[in-house]
C-alpha atoms as a PDB file:
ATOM      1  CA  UNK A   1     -14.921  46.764  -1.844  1.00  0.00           C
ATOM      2  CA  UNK A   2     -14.631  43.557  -3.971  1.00  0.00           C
ATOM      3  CA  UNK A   3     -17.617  41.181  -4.844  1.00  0.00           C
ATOM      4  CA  UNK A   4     -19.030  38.583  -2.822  1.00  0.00           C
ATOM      5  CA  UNK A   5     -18.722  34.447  -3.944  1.00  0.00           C
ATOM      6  CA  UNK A   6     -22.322  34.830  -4.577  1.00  0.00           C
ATOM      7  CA  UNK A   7     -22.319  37.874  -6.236  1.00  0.00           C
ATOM      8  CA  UNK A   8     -19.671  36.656  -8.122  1.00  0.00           C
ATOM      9  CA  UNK A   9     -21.540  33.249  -9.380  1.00  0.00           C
ATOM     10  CA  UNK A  10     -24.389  35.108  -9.767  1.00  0.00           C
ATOM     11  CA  UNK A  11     -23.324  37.922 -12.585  1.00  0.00           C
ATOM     12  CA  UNK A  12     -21.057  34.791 -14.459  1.00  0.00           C
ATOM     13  CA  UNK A  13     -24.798  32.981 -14.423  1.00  0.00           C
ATOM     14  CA  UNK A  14     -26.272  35.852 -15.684  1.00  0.00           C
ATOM     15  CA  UNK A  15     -23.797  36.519 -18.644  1.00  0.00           C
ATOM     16  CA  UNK A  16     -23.745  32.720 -19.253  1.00  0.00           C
ATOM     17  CA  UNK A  17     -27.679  33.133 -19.380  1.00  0.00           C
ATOM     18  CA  UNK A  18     -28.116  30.545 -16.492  1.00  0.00           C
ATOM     19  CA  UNK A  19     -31.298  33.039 -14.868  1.00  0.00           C
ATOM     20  CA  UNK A  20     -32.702  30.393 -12.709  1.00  0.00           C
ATOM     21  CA  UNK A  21     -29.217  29.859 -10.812  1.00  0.00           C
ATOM     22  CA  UNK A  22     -30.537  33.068  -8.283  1.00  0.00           C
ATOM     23  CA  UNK A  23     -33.160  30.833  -7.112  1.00  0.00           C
ATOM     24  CA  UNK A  24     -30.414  27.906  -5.694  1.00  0.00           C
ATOM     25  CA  UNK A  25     -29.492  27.135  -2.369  1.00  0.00           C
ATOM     26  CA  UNK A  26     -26.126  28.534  -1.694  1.00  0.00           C
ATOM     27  CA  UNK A  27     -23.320  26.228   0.133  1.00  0.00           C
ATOM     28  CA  UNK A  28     -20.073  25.480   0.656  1.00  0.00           C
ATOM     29  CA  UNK A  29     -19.048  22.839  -1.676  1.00  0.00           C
ATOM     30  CA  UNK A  30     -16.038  20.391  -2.468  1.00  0.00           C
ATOM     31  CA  UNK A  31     -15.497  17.756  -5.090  1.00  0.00           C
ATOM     32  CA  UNK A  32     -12.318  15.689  -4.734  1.00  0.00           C
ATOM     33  CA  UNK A  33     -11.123  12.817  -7.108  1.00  0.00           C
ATOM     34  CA  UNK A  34      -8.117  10.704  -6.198  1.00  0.00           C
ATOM     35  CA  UNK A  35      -5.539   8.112  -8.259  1.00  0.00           C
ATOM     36  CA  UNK A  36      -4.230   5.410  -6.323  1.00  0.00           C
ATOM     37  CA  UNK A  37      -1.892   4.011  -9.489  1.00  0.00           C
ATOM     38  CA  UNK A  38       1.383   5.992  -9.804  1.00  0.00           C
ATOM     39  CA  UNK A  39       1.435   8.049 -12.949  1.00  0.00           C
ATOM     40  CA  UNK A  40       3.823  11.112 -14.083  1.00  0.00           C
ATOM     41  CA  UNK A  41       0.104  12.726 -15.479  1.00  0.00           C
ATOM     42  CA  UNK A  42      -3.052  12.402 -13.710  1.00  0.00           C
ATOM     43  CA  UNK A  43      -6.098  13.784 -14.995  1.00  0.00           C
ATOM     44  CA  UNK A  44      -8.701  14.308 -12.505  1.00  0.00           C
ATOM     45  CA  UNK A  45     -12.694  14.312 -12.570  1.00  0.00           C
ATOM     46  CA  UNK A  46     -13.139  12.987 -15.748  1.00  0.00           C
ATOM     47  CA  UNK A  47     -14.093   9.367 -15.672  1.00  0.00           C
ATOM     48  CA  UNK A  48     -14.500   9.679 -11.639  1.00  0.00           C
ATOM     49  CA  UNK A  49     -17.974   8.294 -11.884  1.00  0.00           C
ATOM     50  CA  UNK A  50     -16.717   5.184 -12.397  1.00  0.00           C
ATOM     51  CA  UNK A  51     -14.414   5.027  -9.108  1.00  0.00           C
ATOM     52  CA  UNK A  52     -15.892   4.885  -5.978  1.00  0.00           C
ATOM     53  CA  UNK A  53     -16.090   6.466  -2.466  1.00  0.00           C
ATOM     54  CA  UNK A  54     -13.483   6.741  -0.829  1.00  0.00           C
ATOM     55  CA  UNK A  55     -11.499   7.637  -4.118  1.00  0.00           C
ATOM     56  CA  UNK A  56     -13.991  10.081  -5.040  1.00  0.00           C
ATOM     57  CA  UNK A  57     -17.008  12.066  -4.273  1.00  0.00           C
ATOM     58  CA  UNK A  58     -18.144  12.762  -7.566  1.00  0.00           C
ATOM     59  CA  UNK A  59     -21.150  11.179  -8.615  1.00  0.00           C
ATOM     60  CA  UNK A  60     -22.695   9.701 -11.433  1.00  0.00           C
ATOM     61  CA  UNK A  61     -22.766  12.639 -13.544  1.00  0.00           C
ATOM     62  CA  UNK A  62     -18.787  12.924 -13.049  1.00  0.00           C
ATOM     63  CA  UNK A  63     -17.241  15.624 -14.449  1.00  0.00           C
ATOM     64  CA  UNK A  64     -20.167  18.141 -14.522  1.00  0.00           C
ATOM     65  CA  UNK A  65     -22.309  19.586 -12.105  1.00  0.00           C
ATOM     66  CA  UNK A  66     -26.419  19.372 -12.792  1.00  0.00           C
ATOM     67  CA  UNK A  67     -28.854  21.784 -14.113  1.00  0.00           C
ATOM     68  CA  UNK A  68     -28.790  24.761 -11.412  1.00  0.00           C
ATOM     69  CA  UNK A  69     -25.715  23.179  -9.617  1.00  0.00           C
ATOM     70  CA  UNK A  70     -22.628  25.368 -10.041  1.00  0.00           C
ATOM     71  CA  UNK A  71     -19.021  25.448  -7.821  1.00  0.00           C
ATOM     72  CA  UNK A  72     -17.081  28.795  -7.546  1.00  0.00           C
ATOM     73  CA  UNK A  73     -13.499  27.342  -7.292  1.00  0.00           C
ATOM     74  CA  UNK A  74     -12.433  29.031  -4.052  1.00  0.00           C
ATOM     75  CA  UNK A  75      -9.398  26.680  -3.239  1.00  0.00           C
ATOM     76  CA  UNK A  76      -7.174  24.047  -5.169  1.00  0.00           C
ATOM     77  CA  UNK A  77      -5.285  21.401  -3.566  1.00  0.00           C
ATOM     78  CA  UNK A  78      -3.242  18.404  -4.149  1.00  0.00           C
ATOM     79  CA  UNK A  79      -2.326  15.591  -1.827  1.00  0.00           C
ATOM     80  CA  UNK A  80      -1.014  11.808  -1.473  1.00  0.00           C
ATOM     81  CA  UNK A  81      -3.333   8.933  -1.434  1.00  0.00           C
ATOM     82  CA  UNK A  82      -1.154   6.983   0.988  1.00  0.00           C
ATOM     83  CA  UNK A  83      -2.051   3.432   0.070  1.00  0.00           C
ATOM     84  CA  UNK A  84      -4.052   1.792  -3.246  1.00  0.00           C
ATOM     85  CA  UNK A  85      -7.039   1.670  -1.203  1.00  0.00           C
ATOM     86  CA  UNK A  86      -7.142   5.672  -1.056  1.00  0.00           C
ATOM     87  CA  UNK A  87      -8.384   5.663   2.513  1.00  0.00           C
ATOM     88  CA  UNK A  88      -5.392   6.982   4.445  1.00  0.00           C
ATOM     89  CA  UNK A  89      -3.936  10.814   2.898  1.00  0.00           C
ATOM     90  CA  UNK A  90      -1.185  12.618   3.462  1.00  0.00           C
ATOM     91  CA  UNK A  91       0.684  16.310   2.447  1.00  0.00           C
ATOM     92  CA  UNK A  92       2.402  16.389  -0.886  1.00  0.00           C
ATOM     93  CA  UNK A  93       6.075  15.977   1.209  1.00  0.00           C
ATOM     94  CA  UNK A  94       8.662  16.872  -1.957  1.00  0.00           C
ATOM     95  CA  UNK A  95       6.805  16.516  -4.444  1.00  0.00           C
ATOM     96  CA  UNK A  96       5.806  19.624  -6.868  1.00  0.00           C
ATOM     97  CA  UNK A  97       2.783  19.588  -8.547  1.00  0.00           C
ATOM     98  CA  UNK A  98       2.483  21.599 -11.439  1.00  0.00           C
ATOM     99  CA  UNK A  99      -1.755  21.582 -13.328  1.00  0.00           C
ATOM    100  CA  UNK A 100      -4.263  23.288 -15.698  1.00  0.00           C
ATOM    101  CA  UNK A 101      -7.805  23.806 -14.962  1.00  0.00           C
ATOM    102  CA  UNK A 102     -10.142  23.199 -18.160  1.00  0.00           C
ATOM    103  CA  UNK A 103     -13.574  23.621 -18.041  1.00  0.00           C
ATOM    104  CA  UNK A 104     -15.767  22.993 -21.067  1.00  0.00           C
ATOM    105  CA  UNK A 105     -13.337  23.768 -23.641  1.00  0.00           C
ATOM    106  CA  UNK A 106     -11.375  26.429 -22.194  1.00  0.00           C
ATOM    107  CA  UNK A 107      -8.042  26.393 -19.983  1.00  0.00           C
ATOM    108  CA  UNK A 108      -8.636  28.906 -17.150  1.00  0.00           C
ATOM    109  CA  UNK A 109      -5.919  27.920 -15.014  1.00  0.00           C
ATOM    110  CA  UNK A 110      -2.534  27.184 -16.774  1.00  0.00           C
ATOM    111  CA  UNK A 111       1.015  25.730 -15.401  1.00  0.00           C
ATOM    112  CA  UNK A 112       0.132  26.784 -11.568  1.00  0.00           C
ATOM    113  CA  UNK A 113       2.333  25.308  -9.350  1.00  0.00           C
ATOM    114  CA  UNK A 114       1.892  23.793  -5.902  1.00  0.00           C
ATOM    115  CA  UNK A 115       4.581  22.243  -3.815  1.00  0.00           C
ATOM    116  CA  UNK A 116       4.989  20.972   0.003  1.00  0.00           C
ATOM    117  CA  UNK A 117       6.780  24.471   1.626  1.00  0.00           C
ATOM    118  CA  UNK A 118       6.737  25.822  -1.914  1.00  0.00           C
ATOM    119  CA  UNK A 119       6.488  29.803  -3.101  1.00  0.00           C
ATOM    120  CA  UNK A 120       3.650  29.489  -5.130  1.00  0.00           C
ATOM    121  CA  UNK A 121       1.380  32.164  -5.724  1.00  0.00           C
ATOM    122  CA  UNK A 122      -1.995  32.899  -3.889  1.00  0.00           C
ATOM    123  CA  UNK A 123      -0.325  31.117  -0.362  1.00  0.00           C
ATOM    124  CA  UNK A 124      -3.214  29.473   1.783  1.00  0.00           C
ATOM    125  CA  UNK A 125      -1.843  30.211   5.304  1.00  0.00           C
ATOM    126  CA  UNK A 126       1.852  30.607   5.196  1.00  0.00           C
ATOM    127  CA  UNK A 127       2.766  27.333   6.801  1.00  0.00           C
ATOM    128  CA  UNK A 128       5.638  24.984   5.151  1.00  0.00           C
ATOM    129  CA  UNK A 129       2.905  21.921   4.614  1.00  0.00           C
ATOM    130  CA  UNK A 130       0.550  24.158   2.592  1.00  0.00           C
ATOM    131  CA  UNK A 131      -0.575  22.163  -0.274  1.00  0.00           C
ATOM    132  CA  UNK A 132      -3.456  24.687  -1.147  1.00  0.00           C
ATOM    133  CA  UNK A 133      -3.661  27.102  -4.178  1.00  0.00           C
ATOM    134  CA  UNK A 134      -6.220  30.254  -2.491  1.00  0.00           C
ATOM    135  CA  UNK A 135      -7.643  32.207  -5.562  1.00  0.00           C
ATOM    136  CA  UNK A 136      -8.042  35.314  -3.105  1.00  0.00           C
ATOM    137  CA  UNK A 137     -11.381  36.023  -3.444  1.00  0.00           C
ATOM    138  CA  UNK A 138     -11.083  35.723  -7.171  1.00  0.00           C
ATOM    139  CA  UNK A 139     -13.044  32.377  -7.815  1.00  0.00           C
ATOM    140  CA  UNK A 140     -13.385  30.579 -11.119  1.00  0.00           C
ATOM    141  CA  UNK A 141     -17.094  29.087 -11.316  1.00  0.00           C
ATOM    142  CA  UNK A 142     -17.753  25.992 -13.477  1.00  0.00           C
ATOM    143  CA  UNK A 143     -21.488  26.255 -14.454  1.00  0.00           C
ATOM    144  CA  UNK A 144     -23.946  23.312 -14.348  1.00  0.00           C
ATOM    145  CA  UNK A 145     -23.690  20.736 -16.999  1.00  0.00           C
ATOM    146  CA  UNK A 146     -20.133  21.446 -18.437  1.00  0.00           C
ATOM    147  CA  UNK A 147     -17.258  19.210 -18.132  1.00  0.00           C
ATOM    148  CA  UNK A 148     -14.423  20.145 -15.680  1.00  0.00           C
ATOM    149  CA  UNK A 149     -10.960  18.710 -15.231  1.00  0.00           C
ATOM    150  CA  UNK A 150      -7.764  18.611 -14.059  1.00  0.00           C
ATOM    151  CA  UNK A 151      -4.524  17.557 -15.747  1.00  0.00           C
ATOM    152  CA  UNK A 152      -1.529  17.166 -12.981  1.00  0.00           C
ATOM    153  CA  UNK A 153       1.774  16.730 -13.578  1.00  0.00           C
ATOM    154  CA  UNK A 154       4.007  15.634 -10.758  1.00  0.00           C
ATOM    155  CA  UNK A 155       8.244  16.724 -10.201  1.00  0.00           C
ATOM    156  CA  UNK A 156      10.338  16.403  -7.366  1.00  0.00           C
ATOM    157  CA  UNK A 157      11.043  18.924  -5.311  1.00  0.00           C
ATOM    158  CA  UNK A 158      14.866  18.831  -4.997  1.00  0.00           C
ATOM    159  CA  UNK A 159      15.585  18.101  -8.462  1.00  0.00           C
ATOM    160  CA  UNK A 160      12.758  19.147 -10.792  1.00  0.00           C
ATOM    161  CA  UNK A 161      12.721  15.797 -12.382  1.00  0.00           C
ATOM    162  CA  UNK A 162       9.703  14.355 -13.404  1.00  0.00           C
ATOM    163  CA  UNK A 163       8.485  11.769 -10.508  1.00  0.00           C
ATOM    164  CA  UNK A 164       5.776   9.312 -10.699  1.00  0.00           C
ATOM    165  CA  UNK A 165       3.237   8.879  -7.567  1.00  0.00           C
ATOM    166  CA  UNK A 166      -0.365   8.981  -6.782  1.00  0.00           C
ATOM    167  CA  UNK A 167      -2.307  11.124  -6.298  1.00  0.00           C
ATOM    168  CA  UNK A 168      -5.515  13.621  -5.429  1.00  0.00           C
ATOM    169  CA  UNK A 169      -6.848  16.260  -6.013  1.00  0.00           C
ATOM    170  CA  UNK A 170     -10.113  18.773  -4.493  1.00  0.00           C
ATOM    171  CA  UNK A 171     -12.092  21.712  -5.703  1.00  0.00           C
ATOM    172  CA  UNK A 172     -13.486  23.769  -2.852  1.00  0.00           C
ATOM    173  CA  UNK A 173     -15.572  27.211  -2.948  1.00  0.00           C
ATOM    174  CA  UNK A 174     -19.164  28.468  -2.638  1.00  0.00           C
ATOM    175  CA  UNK A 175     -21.620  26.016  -4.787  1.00  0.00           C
ATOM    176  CA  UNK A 176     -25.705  26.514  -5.727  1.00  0.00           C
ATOM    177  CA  UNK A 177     -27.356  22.978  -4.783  1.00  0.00           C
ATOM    178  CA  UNK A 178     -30.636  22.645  -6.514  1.00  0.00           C
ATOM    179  CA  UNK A 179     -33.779  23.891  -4.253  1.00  0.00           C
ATOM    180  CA  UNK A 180     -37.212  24.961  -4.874  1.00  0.00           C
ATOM    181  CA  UNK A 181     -37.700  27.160  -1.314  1.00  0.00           C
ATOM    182  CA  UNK A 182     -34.741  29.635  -1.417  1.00  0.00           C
ATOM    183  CA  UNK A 183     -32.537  31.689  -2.679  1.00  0.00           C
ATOM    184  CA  UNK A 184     -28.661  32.249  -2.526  1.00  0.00           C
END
């Protein structure tokens, strides 16, 4: 029988000596960043506190969560901002998206690749416009006050060549929210 997300956050916190992440209010959590410029390289989260909603939902302490906040990365996905404003979204349609994830100083996710009807590992629900990297139970948590980010390089489908668009990107899993009345 494998380990539960909170399980899971909860003996990384204890290893990482976070003790006081047990007493946190468990959720569901997401943090998305979007690039409305077209770019061959995005590199998401870092500097997001300085865009605004609806680019991003990050807040002011970007690219890190705060004391006794924590995200177990459940779910990675990419998709199209369809317009500079970043209001309007779409699927990744032919485009290939191959990123790291780095958190603190550390690459713990390296060359995956997601693509519109691709074969990429770890397949969200076996539809063509799946768009969705599932870590399978596995998680990856990024502990309160590091840095997080992702780097995102974008190819066409067809030909492999690199193509410039914009771009998003989200972070979903089970998160700890700062609370002083329960526990996860």
């Amino acid at each position: 029988m494998g380990m539960s997300a909170q399980d899971k956050m909860l003996h990384v916190a204890n290893r990482l000596g976070l003790t006081t992440l047990k007493d946190m209010q468990g959720t569901t959590r997401m943090v998305y960043d979007s690039q409305t410029t077209a770019a061959l390289t995005h590199t998401f989260f870092k500097g997001a506190s300085q865009r605004a909603f609806p680019l991003t939902n990050v807040g002011a302490n970007g690219n890190q969560f705060q004391v006794d906040e924590a995200l177990l990365v459940e779910k990675i996905a990419f998709f199209l901002p369809s317009d500079a404003t970043g209001i309007s979204y779409g699927g990744l349609s032919n485009v290939s998206v191959k990123f790291d994830l780095v958190i603190g100083n550390k690459t713990v996710i390296k060359d995956a690749t997601i693509e519109f009807g691709g074969e990429q590992a770890f397949w969200n629900d076996g539809t063509a416009g799946s768009c969705v990297l599932d870590l399978e139970g596995v998680g990856i948590l990024i502990p309160p006050q590091v840095e997080y980010y992702v780097v995102a390089k974008t190819y066409d489908c067809f030909t492999r060549a690199a193509v410039s668009v914009r771009l998003g990107c989200y972070l979903f899993g089970t998160g700890a929210l700062l609370n002083f009345n329960t526990t996860i």
